[in-house]
PDB file of N, CA and C in Angstrom:
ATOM      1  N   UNK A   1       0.842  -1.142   0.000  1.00  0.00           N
ATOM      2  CA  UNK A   1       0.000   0.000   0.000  1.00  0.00           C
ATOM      3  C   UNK A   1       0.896   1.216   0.000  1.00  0.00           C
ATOM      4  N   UNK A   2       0.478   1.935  -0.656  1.00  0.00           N
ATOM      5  CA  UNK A   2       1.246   3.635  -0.597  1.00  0.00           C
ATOM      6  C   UNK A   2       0.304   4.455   0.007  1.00  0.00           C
ATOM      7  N   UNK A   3       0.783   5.518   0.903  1.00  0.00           N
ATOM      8  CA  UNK A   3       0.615   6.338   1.657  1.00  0.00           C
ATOM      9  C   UNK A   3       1.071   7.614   1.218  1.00  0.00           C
ATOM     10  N   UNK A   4       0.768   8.820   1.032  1.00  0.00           N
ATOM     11  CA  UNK A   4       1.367   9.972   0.765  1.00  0.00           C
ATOM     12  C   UNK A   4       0.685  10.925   1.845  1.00  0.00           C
ATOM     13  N   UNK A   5       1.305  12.037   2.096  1.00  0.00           N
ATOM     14  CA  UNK A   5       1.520  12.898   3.137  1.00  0.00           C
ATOM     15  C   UNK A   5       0.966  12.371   4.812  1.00  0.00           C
ATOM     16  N   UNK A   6       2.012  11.288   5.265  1.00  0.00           N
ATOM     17  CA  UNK A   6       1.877  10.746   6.354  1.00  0.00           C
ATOM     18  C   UNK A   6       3.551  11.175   6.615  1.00  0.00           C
ATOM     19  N   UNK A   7       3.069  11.364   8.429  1.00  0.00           N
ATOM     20  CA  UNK A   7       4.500  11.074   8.766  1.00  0.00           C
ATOM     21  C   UNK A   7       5.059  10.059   8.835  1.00  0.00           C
ATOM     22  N   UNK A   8       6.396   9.544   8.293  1.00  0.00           N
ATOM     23  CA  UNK A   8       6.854   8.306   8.416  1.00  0.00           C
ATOM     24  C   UNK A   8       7.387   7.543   9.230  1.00  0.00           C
ATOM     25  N   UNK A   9       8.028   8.560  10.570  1.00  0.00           N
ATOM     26  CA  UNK A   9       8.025   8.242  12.016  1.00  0.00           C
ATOM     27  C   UNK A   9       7.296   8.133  12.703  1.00  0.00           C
ATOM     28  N   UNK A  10       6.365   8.778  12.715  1.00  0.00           N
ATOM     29  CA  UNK A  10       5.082   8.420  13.514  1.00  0.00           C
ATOM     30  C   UNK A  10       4.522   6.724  12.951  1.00  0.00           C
ATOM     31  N   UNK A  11       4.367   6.864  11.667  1.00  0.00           N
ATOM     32  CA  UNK A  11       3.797   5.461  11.330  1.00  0.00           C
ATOM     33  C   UNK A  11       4.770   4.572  11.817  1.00  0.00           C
ATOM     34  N   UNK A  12       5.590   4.555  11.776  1.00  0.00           N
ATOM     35  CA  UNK A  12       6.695   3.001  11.821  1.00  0.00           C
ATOM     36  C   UNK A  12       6.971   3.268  13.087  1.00  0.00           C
ATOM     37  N   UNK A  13       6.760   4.119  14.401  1.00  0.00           N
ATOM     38  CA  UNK A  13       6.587   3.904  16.109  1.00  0.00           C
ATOM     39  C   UNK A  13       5.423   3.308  16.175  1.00  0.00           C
ATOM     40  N   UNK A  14       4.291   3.564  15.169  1.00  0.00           N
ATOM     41  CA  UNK A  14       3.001   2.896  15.348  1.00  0.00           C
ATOM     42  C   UNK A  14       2.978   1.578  15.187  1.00  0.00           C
ATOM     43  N   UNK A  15       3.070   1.544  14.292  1.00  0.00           N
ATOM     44  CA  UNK A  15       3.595  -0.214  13.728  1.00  0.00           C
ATOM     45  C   UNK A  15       4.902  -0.727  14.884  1.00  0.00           C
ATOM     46  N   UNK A  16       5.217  -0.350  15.258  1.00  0.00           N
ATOM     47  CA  UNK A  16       6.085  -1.050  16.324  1.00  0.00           C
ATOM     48  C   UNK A  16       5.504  -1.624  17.542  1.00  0.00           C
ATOM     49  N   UNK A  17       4.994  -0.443  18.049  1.00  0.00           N
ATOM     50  CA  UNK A  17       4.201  -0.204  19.106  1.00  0.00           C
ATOM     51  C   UNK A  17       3.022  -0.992  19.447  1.00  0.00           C
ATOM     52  N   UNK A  18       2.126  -1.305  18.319  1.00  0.00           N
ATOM     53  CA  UNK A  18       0.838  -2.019  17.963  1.00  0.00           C
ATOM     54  C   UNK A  18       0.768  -2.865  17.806  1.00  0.00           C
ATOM     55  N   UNK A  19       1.422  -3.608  17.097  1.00  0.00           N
ATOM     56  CA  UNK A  19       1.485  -4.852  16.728  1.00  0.00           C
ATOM     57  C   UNK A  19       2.785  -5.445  17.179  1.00  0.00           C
ATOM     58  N   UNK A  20       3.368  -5.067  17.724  1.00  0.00           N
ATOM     59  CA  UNK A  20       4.518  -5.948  18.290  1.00  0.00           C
ATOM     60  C   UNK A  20       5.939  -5.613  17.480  1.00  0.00           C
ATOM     61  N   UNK A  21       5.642  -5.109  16.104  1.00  0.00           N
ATOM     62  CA  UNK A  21       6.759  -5.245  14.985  1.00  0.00           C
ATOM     63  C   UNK A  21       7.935  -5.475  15.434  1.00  0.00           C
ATOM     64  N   UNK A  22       8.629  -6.613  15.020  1.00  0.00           N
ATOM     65  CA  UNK A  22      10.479  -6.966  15.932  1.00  0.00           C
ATOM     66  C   UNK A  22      10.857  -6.915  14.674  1.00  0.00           C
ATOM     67  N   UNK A  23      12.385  -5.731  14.710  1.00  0.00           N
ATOM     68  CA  UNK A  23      13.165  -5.165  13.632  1.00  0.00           C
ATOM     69  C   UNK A  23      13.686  -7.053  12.923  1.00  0.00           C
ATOM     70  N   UNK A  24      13.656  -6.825  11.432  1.00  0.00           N
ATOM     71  CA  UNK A  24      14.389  -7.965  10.782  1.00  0.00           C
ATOM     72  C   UNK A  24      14.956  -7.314  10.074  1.00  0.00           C
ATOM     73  N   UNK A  25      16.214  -6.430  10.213  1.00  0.00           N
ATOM     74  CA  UNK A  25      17.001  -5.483   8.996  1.00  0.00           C
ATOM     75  C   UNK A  25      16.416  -4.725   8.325  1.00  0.00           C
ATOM     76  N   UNK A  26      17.525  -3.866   7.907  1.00  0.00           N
ATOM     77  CA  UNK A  26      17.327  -2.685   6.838  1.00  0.00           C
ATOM     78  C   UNK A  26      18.149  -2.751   5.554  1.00  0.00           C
ATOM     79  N   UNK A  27      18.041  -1.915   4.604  1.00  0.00           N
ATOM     80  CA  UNK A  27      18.957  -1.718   3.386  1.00  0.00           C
ATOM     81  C   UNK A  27      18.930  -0.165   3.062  1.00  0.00           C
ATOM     82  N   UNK A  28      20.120   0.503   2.763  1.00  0.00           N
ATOM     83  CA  UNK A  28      19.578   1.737   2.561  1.00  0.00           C
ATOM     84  C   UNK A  28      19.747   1.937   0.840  1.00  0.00           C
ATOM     85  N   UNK A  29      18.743   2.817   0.076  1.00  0.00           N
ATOM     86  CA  UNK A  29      19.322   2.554  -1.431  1.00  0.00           C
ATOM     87  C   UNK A  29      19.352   4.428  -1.628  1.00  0.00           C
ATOM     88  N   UNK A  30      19.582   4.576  -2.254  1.00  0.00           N
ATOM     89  CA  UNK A  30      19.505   6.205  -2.628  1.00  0.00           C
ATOM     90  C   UNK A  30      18.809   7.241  -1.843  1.00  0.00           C
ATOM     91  N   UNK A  31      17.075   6.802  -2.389  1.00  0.00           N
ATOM     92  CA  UNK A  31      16.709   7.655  -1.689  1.00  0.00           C
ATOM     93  C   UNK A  31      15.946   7.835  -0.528  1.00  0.00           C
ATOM     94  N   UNK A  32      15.445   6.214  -0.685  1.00  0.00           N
ATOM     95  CA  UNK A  32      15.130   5.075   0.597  1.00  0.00           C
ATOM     96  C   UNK A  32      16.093   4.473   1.003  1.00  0.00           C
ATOM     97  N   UNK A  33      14.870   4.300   2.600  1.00  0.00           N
ATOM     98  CA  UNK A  33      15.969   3.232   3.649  1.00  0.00           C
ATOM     99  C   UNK A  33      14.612   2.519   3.434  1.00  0.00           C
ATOM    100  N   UNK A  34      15.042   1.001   3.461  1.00  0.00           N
ATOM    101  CA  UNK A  34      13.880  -0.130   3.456  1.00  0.00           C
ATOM    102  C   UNK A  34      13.921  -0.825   4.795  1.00  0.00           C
ATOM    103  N   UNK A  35      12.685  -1.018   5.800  1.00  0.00           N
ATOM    104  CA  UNK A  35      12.822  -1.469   7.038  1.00  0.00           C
ATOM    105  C   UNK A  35      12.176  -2.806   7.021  1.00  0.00           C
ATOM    106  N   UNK A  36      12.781  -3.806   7.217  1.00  0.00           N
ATOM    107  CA  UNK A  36      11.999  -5.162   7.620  1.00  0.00           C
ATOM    108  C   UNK A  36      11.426  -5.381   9.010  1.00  0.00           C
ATOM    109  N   UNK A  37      10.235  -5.910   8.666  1.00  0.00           N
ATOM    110  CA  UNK A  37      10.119  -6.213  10.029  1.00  0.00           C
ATOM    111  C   UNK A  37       9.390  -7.336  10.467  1.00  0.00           C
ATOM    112  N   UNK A  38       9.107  -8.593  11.155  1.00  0.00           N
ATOM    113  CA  UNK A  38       8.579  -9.528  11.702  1.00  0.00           C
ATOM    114  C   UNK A  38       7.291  -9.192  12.512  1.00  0.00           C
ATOM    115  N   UNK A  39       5.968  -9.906  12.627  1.00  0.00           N
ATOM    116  CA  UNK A  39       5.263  -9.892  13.571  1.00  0.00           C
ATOM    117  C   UNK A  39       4.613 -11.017  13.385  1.00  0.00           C
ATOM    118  N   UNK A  40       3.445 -11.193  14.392  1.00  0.00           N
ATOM    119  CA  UNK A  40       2.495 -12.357  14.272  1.00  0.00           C
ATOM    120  C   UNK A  40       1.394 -12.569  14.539  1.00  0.00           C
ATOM    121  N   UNK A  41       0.280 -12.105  14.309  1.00  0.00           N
ATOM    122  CA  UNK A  41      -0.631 -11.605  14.044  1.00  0.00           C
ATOM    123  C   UNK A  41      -1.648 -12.887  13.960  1.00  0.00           C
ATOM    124  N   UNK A  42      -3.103 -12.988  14.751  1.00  0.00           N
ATOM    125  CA  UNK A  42      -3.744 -14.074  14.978  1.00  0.00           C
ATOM    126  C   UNK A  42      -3.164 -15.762  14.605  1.00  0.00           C
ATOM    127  N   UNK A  43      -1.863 -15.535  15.517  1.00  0.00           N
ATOM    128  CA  UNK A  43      -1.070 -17.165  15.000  1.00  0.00           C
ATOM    129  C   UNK A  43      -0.238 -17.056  13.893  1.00  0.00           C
ATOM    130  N   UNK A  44      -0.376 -16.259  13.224  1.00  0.00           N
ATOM    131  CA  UNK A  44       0.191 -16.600  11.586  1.00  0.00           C
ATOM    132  C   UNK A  44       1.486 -15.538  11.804  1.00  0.00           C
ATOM    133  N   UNK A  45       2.531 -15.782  11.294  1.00  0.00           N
ATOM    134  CA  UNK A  45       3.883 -14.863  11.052  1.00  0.00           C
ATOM    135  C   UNK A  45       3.439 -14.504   9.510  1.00  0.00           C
ATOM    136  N   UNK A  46       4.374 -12.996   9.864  1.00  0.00           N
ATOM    137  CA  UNK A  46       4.129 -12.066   8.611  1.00  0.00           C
ATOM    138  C   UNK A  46       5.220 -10.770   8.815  1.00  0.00           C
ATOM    139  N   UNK A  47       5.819 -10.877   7.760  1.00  0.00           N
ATOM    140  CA  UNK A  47       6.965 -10.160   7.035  1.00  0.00           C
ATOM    141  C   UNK A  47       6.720  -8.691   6.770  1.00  0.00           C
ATOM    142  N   UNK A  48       6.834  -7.632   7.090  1.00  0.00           N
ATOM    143  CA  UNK A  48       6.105  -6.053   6.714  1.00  0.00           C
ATOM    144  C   UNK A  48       7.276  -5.633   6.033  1.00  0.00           C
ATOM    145  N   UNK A  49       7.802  -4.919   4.902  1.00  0.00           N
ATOM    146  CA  UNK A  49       8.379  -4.235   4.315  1.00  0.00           C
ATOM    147  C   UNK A  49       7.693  -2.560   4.861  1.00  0.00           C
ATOM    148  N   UNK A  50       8.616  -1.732   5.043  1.00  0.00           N
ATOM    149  CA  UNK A  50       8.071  -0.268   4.545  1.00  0.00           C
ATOM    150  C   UNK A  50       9.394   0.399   3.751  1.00  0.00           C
ATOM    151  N   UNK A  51       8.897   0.674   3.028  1.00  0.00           N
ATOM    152  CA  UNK A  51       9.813   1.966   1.965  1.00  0.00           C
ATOM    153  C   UNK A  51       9.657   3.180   2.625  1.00  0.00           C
ATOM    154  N   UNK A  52      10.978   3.754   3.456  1.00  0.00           N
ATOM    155  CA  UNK A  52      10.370   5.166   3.778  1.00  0.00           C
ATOM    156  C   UNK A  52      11.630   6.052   3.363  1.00  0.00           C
ATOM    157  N   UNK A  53      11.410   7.451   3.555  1.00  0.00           N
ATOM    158  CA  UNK A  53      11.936   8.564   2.648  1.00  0.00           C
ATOM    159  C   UNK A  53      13.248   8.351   3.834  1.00  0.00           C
ATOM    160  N   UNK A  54      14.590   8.335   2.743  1.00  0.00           N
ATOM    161  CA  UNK A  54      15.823   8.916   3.372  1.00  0.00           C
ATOM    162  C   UNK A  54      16.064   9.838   4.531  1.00  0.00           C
ATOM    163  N   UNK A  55      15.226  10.676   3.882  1.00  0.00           N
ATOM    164  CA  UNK A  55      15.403  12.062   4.961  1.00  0.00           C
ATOM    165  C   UNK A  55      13.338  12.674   5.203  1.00  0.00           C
ATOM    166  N   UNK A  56      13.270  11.946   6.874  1.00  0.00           N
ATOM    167  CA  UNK A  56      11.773  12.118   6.644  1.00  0.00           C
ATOM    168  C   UNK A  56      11.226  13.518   7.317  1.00  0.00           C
ATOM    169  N   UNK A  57      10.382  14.177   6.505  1.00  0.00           N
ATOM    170  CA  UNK A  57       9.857  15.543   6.501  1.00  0.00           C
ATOM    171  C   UNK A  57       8.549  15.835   7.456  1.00  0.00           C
ATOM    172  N   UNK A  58       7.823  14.763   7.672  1.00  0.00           N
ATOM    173  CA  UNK A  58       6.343  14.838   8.449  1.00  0.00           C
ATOM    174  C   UNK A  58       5.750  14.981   7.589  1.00  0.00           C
ATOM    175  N   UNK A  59       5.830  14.989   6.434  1.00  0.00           N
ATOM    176  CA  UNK A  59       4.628  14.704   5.105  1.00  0.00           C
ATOM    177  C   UNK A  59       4.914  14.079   3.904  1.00  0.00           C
ATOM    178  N   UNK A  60       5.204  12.468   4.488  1.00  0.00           N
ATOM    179  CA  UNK A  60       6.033  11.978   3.601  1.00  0.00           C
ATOM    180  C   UNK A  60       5.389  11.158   2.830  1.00  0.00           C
ATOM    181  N   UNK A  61       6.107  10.074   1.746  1.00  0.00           N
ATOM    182  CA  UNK A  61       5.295   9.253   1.096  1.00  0.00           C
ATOM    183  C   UNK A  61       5.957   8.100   1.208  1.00  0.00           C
ATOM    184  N   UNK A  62       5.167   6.959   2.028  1.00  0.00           N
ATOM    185  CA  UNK A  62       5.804   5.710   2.466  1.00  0.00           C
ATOM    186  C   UNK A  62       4.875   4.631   1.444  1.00  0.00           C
ATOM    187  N   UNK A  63       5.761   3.513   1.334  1.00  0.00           N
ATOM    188  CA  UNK A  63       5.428   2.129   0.943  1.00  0.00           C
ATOM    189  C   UNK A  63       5.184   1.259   1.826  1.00  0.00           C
ATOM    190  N   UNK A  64       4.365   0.475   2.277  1.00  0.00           N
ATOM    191  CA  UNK A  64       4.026  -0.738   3.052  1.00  0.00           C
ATOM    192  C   UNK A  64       4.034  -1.739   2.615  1.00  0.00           C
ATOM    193  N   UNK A  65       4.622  -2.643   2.856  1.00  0.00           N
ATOM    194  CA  UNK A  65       3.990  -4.456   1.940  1.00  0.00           C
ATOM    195  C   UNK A  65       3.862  -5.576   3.062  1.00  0.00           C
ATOM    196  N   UNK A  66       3.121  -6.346   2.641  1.00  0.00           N
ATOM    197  CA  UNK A  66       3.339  -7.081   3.721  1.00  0.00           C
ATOM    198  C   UNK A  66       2.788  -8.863   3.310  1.00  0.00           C
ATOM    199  N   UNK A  67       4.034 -10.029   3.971  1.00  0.00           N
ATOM    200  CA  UNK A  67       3.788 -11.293   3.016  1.00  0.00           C
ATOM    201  C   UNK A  67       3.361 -11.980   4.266  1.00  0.00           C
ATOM    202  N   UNK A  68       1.772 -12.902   4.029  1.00  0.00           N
ATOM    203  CA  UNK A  68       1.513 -13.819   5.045  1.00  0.00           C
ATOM    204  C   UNK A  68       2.320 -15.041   5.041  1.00  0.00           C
ATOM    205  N   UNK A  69       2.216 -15.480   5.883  1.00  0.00           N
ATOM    206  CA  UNK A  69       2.715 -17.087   6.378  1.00  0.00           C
ATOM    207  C   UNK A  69       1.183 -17.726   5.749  1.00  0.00           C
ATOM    208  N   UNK A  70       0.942 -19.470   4.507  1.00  0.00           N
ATOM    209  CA  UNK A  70      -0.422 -19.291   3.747  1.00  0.00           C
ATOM    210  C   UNK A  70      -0.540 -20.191   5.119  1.00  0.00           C
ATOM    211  N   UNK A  71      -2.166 -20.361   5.608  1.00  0.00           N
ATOM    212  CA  UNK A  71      -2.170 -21.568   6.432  1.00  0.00           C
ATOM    213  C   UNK A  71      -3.412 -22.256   5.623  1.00  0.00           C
ATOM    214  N   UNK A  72      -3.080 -23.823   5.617  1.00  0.00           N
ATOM    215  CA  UNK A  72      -3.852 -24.642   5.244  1.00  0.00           C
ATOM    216  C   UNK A  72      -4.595 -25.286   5.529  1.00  0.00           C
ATOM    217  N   UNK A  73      -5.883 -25.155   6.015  1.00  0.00           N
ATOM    218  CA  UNK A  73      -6.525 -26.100   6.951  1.00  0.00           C
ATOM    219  C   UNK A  73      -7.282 -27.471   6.190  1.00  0.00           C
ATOM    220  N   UNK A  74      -6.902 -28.305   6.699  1.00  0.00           N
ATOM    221  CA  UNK A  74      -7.836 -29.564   6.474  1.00  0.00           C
ATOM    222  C   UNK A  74      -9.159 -29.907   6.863  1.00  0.00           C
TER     223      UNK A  74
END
């Protein structure tokens, strides 16, 4: 999901804060820093990517992604 004019610190203390988010690395590329992060969410583990701005302004434009763990029930 993309987000535009959000702060990007505020969101990613939120997401920390809320859901538990435990840091799984970063990468920094130009003009992003990319933050991984782990949580687990009704049983299931799940992977959050955010794309956020290098240098963040309080009206920024962030990327979110995020990959479930599939569960299969019989």
């Amino acid at each position: 999901m993309a987000l535009g004019d959000v702060d990007a610190t505020v969101f990613e203390n939120t997401l920390i804060e809320k859901v538990k988010a435990v840091s799984a690395g970063e990468e920094q590329g130009q003009d992003r820093i990319y933050k991984r992060y782990t949580v687990n969410i009704n049983g299931r583990s799940e992977a959050i990517t955010l794309a956020l701005p290098l240098y963040a302004k309080g009206s920024d434009q962030i990327i979110a992604s995020a990959v479930a763990e599939q569960q299969i029930e019989h």
